[in-house]
N, C-alpha and C. Protein backbone atom coordinates (compact mmCIF):
# COMPACT_ATOMS: atom_id res chain seq x y z
N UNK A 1 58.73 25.61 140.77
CA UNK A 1 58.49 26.68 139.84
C UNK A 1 58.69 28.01 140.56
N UNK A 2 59.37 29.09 139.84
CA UNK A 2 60.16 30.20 140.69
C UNK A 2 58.71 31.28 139.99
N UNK A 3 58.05 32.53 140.57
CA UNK A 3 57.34 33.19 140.77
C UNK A 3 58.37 34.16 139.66
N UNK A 4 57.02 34.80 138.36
CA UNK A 4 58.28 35.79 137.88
C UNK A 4 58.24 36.69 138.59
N UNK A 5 59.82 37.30 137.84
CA UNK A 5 60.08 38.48 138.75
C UNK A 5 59.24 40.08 137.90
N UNK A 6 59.44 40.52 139.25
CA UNK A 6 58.36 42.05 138.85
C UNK A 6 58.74 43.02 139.55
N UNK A 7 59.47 44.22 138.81
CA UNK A 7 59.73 45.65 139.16
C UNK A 7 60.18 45.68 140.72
N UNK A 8 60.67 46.14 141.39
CA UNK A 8 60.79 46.46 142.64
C UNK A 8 59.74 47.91 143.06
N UNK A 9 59.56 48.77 141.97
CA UNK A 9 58.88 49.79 142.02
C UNK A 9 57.60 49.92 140.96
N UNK A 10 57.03 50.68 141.21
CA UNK A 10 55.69 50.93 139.76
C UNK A 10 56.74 51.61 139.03
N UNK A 11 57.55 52.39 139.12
CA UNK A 11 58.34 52.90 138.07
C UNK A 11 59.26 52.43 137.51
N UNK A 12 60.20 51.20 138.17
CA UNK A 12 61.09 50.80 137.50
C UNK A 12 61.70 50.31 136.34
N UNK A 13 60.49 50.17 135.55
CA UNK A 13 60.46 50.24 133.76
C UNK A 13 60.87 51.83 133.38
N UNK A 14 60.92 52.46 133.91
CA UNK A 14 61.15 54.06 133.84
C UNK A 14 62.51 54.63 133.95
N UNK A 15 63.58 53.81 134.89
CA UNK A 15 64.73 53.57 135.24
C UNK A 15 65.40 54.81 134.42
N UNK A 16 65.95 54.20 133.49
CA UNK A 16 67.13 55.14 132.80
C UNK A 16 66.51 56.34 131.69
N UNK A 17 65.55 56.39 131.30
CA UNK A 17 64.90 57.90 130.59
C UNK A 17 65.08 58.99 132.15
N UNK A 18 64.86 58.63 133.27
CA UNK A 18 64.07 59.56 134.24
C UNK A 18 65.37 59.90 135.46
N UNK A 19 65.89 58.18 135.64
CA UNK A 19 66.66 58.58 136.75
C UNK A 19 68.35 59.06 136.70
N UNK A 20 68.40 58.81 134.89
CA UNK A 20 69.73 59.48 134.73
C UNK A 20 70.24 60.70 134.74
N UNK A 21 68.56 61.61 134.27
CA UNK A 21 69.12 63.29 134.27
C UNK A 21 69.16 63.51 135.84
N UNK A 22 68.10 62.87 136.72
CA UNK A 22 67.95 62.84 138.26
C UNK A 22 69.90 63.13 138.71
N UNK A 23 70.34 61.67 138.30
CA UNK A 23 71.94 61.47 138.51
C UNK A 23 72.83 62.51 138.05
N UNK A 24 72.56 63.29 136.47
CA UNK A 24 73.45 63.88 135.86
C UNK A 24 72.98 65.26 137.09
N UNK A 25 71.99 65.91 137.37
CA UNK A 25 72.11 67.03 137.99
C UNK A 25 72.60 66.44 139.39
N UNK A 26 72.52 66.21 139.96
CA UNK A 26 72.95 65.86 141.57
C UNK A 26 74.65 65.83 141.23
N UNK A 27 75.14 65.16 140.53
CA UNK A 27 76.39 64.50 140.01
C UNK A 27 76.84 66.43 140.34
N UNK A 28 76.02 66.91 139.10
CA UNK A 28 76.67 68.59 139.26
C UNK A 28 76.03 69.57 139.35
N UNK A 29 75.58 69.14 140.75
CA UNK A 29 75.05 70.14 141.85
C UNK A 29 76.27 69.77 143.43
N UNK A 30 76.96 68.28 142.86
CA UNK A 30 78.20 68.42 143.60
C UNK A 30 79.31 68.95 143.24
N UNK A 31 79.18 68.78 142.60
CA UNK A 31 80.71 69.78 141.39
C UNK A 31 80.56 71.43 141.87
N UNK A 32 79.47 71.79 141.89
CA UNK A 32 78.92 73.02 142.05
C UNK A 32 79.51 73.11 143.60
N UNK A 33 79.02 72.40 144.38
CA UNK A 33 79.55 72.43 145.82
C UNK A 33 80.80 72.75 146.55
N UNK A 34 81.62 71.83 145.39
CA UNK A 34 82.79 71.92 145.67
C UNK A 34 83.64 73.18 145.50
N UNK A 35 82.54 73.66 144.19
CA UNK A 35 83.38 75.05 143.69
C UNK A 35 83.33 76.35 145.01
N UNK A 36 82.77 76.06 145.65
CA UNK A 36 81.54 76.52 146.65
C UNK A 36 82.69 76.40 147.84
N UNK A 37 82.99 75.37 148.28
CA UNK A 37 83.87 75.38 149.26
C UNK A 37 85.34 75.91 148.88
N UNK A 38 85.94 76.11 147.34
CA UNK A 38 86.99 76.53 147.09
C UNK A 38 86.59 78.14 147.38
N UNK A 39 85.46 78.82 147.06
CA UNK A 39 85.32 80.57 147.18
C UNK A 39 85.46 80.45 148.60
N UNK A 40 84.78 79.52 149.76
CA UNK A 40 84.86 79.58 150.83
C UNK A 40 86.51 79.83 151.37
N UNK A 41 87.43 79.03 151.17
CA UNK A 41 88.81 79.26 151.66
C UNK A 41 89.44 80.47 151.02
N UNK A 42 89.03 80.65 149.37
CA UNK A 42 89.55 82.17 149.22
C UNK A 42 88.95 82.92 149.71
N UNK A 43 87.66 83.65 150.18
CA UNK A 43 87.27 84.36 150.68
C UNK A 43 87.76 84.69 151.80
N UNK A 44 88.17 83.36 152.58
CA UNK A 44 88.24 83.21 154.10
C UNK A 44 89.96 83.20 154.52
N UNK A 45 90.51 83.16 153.02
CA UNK A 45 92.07 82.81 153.10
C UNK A 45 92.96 82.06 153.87
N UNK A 46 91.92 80.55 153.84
CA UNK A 46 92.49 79.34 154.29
C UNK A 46 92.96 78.23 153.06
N UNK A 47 93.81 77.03 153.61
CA UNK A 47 93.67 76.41 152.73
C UNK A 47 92.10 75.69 152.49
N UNK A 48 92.23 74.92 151.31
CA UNK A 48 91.10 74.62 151.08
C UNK A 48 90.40 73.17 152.27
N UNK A 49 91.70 72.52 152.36
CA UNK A 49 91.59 71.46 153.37
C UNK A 49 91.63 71.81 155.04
N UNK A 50 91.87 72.54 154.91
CA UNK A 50 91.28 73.37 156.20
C UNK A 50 89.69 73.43 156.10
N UNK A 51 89.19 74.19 154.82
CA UNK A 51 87.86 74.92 154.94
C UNK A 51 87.04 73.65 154.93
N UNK A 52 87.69 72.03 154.26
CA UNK A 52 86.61 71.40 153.75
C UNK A 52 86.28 70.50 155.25
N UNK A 53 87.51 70.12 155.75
CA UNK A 53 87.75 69.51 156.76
C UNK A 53 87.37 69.67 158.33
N UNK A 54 87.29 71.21 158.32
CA UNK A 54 86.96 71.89 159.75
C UNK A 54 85.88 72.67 159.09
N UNK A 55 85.46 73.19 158.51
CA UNK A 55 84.48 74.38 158.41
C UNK A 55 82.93 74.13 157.41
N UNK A 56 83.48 73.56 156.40
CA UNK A 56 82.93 73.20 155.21
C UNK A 56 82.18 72.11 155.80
N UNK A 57 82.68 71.06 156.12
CA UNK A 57 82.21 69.90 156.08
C UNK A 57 80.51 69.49 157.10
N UNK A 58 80.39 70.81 158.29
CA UNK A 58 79.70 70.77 158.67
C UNK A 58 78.32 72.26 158.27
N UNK A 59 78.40 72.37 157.63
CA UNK A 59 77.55 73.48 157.20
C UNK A 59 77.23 73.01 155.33
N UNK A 60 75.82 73.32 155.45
CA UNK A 60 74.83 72.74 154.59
C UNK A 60 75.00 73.84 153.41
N UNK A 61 74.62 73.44 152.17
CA UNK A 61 75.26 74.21 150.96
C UNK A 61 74.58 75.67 151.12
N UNK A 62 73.56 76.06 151.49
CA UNK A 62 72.71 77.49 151.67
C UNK A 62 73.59 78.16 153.13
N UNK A 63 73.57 77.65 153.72
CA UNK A 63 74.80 78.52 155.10
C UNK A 63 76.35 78.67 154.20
N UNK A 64 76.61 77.74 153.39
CA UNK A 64 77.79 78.47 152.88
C UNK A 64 78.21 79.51 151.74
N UNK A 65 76.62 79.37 151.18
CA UNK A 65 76.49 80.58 150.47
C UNK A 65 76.21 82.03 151.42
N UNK A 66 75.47 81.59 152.22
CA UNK A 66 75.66 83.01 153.40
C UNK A 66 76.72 83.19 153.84
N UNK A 67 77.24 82.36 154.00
CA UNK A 67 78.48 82.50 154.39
C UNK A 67 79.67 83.16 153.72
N UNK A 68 79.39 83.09 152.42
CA UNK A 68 80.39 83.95 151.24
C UNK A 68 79.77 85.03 151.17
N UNK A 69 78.82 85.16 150.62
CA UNK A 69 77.98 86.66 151.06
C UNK A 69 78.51 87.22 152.13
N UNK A 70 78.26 87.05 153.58
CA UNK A 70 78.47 87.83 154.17
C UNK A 70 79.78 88.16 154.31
N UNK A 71 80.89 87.37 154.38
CA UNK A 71 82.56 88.10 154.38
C UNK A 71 83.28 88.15 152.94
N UNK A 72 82.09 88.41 151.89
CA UNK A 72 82.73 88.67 150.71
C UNK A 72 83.56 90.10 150.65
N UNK A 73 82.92 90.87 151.62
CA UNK A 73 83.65 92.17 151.80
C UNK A 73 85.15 92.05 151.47
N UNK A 74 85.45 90.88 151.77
CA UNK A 74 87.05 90.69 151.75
C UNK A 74 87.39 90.74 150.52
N UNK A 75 86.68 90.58 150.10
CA UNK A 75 87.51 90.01 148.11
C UNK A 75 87.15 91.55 147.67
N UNK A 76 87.87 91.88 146.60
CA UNK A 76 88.10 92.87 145.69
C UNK A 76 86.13 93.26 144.87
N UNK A 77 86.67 94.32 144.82
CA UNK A 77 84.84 95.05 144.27
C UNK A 77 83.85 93.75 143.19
N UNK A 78 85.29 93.89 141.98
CA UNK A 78 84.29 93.09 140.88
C UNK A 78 83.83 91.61 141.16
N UNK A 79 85.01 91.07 142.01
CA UNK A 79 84.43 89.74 142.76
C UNK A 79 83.29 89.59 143.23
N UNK A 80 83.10 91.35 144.26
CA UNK A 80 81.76 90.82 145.14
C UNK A 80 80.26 91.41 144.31
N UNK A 81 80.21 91.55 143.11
CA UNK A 81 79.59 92.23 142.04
C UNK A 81 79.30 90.31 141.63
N UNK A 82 80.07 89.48 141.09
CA UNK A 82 80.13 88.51 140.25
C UNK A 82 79.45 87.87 141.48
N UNK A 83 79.86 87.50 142.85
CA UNK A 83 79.09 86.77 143.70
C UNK A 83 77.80 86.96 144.36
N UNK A 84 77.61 88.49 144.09
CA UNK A 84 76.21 88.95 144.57
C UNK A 84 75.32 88.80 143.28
N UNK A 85 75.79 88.65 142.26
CA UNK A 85 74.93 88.26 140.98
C UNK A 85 74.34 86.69 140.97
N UNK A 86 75.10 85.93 141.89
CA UNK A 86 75.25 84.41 141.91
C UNK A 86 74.33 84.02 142.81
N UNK A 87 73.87 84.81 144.22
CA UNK A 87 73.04 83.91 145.32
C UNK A 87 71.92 83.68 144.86
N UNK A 88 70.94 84.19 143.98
CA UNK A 88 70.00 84.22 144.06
C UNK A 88 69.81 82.99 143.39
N UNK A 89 70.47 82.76 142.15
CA UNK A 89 70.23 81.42 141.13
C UNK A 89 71.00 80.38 142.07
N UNK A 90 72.12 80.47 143.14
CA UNK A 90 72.23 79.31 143.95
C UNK A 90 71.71 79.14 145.21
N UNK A 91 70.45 79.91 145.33
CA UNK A 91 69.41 79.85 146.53
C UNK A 91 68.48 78.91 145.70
N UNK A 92 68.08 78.80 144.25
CA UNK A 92 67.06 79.37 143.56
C UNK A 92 67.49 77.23 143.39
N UNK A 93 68.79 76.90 142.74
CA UNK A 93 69.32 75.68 142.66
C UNK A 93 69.02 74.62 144.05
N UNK A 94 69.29 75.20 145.25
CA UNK A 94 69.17 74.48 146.54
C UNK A 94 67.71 74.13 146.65
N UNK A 95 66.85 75.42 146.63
CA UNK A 95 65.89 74.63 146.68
C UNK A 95 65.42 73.62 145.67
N UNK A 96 65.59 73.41 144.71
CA UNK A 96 65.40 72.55 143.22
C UNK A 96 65.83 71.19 144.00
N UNK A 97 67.16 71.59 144.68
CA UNK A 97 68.05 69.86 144.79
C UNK A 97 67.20 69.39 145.48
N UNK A 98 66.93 70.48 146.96
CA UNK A 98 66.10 69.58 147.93
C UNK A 98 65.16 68.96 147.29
N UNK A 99 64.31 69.38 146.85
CA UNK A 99 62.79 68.86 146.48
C UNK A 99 63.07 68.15 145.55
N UNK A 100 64.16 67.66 144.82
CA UNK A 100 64.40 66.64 143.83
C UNK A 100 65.09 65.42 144.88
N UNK A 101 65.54 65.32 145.95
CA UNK A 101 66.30 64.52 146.43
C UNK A 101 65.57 63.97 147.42
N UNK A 102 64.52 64.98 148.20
CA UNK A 102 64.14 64.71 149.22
C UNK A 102 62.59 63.74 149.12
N UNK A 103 62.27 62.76 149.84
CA UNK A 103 60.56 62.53 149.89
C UNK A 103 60.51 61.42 148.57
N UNK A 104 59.39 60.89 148.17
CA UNK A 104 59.39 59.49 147.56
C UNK A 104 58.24 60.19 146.15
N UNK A 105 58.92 59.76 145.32
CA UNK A 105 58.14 60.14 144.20
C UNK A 105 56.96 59.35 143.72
N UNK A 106 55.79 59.90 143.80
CA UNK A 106 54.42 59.84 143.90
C UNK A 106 53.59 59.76 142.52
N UNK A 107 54.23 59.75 141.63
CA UNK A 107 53.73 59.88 139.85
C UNK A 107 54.18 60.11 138.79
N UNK A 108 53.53 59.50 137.85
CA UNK A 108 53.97 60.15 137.02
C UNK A 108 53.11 60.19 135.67
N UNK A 109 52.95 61.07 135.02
CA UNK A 109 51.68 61.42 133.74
C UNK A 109 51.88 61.60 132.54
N UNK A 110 51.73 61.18 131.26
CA UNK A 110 51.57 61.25 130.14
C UNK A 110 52.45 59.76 130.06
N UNK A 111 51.63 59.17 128.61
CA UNK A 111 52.57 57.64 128.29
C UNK A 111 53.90 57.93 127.70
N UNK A 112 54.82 59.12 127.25
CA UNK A 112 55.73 59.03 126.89
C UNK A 112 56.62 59.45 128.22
N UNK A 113 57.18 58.74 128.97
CA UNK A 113 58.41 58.52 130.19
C UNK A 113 59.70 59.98 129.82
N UNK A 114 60.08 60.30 128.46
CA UNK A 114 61.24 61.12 128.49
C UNK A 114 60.26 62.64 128.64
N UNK A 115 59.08 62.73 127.76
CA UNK A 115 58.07 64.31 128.47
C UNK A 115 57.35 64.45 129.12
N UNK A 116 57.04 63.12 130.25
CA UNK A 116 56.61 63.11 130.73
C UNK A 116 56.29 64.27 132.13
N UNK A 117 55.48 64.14 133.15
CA UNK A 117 55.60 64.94 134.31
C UNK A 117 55.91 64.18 135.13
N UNK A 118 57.26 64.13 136.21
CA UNK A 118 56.80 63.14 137.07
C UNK A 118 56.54 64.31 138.64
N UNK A 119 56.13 63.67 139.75
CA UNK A 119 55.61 64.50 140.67
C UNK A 119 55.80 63.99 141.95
N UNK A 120 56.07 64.45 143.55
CA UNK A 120 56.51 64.09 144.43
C UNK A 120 55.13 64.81 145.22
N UNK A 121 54.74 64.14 146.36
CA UNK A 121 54.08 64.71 147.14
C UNK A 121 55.18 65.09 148.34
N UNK A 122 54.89 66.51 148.89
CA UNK A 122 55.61 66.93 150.37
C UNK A 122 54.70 67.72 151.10
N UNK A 123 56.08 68.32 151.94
CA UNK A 123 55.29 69.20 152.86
C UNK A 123 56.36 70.47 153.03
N UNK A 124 56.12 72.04 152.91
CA UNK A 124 56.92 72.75 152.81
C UNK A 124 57.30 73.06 154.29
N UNK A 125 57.91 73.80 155.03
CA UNK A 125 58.39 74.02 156.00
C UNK A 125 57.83 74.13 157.33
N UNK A 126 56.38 74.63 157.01
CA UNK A 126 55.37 74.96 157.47
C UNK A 126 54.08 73.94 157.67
N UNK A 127 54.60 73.11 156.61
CA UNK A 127 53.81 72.07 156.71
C UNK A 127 52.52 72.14 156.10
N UNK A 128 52.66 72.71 154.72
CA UNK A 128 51.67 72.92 154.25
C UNK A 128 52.07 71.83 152.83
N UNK A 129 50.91 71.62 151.99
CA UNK A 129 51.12 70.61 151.04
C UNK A 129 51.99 71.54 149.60
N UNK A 130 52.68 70.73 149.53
CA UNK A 130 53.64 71.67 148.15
C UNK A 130 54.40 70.67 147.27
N UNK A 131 53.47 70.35 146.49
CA UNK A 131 53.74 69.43 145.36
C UNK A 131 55.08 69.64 144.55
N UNK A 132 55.77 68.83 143.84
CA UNK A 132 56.62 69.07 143.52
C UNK A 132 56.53 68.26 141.73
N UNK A 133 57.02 69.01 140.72
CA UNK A 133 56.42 68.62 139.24
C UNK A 133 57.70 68.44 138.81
N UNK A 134 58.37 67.52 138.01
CA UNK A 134 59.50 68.04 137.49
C UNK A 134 59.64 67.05 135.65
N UNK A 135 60.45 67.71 134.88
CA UNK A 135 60.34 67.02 133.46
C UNK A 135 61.76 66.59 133.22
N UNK A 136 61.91 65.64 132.30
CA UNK A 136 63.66 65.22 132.04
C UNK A 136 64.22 66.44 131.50
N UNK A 137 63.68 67.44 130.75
CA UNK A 137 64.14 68.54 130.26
C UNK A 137 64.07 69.40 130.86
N UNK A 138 63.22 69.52 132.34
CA UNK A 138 63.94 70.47 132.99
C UNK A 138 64.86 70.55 133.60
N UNK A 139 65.23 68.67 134.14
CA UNK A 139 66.55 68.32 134.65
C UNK A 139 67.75 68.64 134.14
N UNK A 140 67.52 68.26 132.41
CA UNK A 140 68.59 68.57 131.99
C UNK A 140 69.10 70.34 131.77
N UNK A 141 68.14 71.22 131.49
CA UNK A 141 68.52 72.11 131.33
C UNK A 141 68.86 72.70 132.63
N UNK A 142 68.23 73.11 134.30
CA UNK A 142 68.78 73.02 135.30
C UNK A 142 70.36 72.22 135.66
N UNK A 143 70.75 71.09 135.11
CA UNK A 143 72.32 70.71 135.47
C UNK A 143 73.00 71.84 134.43
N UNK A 144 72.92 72.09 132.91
CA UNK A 144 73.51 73.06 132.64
C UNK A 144 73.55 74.09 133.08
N UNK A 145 72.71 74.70 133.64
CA UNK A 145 72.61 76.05 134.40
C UNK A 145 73.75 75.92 135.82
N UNK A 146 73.70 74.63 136.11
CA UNK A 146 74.38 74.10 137.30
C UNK A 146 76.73 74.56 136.69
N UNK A 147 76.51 73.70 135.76
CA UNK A 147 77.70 73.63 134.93
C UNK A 147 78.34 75.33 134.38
N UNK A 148 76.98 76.35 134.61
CA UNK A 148 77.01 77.61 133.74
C UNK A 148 77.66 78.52 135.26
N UNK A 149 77.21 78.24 136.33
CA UNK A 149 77.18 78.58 137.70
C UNK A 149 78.43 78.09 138.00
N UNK A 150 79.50 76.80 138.12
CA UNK A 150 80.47 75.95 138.14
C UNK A 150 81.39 76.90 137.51
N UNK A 151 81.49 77.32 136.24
CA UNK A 151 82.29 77.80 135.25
C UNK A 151 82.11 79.45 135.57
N UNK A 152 81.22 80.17 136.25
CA UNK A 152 81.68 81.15 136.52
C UNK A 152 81.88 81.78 137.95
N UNK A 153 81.79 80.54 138.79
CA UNK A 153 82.95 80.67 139.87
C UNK A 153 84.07 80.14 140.28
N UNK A 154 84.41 79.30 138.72
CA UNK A 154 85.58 78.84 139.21
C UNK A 154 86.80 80.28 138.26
N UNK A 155 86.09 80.58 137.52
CA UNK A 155 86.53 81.41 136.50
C UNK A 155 87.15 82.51 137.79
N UNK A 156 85.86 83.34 138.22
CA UNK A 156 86.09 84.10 139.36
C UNK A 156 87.07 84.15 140.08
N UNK A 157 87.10 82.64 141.04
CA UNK A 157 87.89 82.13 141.97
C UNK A 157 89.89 82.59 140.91
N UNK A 158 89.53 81.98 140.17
CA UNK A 158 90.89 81.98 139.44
C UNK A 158 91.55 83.87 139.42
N UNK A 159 90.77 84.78 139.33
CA UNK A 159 90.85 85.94 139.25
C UNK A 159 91.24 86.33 140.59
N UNK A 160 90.76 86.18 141.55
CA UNK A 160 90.88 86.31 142.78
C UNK A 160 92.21 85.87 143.32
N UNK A 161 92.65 84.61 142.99
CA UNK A 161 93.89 84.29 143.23
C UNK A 161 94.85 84.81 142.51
N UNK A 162 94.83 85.26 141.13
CA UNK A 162 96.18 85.99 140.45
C UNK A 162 95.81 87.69 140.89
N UNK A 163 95.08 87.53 141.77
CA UNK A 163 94.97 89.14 142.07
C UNK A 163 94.32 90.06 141.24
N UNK A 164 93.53 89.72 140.38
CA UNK A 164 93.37 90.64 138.98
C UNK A 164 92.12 90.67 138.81
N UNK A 165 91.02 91.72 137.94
CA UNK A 165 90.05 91.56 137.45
C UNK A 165 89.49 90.21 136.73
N UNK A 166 88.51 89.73 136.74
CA UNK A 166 88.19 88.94 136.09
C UNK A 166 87.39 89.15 134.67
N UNK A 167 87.50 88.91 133.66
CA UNK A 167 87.21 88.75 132.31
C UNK A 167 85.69 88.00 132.34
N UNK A 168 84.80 88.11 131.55
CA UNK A 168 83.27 87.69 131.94
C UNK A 168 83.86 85.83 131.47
N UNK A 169 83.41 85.02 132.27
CA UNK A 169 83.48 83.52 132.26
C UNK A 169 83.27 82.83 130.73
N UNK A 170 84.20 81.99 130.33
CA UNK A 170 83.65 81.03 129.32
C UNK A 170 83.36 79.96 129.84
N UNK A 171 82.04 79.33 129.65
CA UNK A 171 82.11 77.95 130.69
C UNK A 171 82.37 77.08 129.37
């Protein structure tokens, strides 16, 4: 007689309400990345397989936003207007990913799984306790914001290369 089988996790009845928006933002918070390493080679006026291969590949998504920041000087006025409008919501995104990616998730509260809260215990830099709360609807609305960020630097990027002002983004 075979022992039934049972969850691998306390959450794993939870699976697809919780861990798909988890997937859909990460999915494009890489998309986002990538867009990220394309401003990097225009900024830097390499190819892109240069930047991803030698430059990119070893520097973590927050150094390469400093990294555009600081030699954005190079790109044309309204560019560095559109990218200095951008760090703060992709400082603001990095930390979100970390604390969604990082550390073992520790709860979760109310009986309905899609409004639910679920919650991670950590430790912030310092090492102090800094809980982490997150809802499927904030996931989801954070990846659009992700997709809103995507669409107006690739928009950008595109301006930059035909040499020209850029037109405000349709994502």
């Amino acid at each position: 007689m075979t022992a039934p089988s049972r969850p691998s996790h306390p959450f794993e009845h939870l699976a697809r309400p919780f861990w798909e928006p988890i997937g859909k933002y990460v999915f494009r918070f890489g998309l986002l990345e990538r867009m990220l390493d394309d401003a990097l080679s225009v900024v830097m006026g390499v190819n892109y397989d240069d930047v991803g291969t030698y430059i990119a590949s070893e520097l973590d998504f927050l150094t390469k936003c400093r990294l555009i920041k600081g030699i954005r000087r190079n790109i044309p006025d309204d560019l560095q207007r559109i990218f200095a409008g951008l760090f703060k919501e992709l400082e603001e995104q990095n930390t979100f990913r970390n604390s969604l990616v990082h550390g073992a998730w520790t709860g979760h509260s109310e009986s309905d799984h899609t409004h639910g809260v679920w919650s991670k215990d950590g430790l912030s830099r310092r090492y102090n306790s800094k809980p982490f709360y997150v809802t499927c609807e904030e996931l989801n609305s954070k990846a659009k914001k992700l997709d809103e960020l995507t669409a107006t630097i690739k928009h950008a990027l595109r301006a930059a290369v035909r040499g020209s002002s850029p037109s405000p983004a349709k994502p």
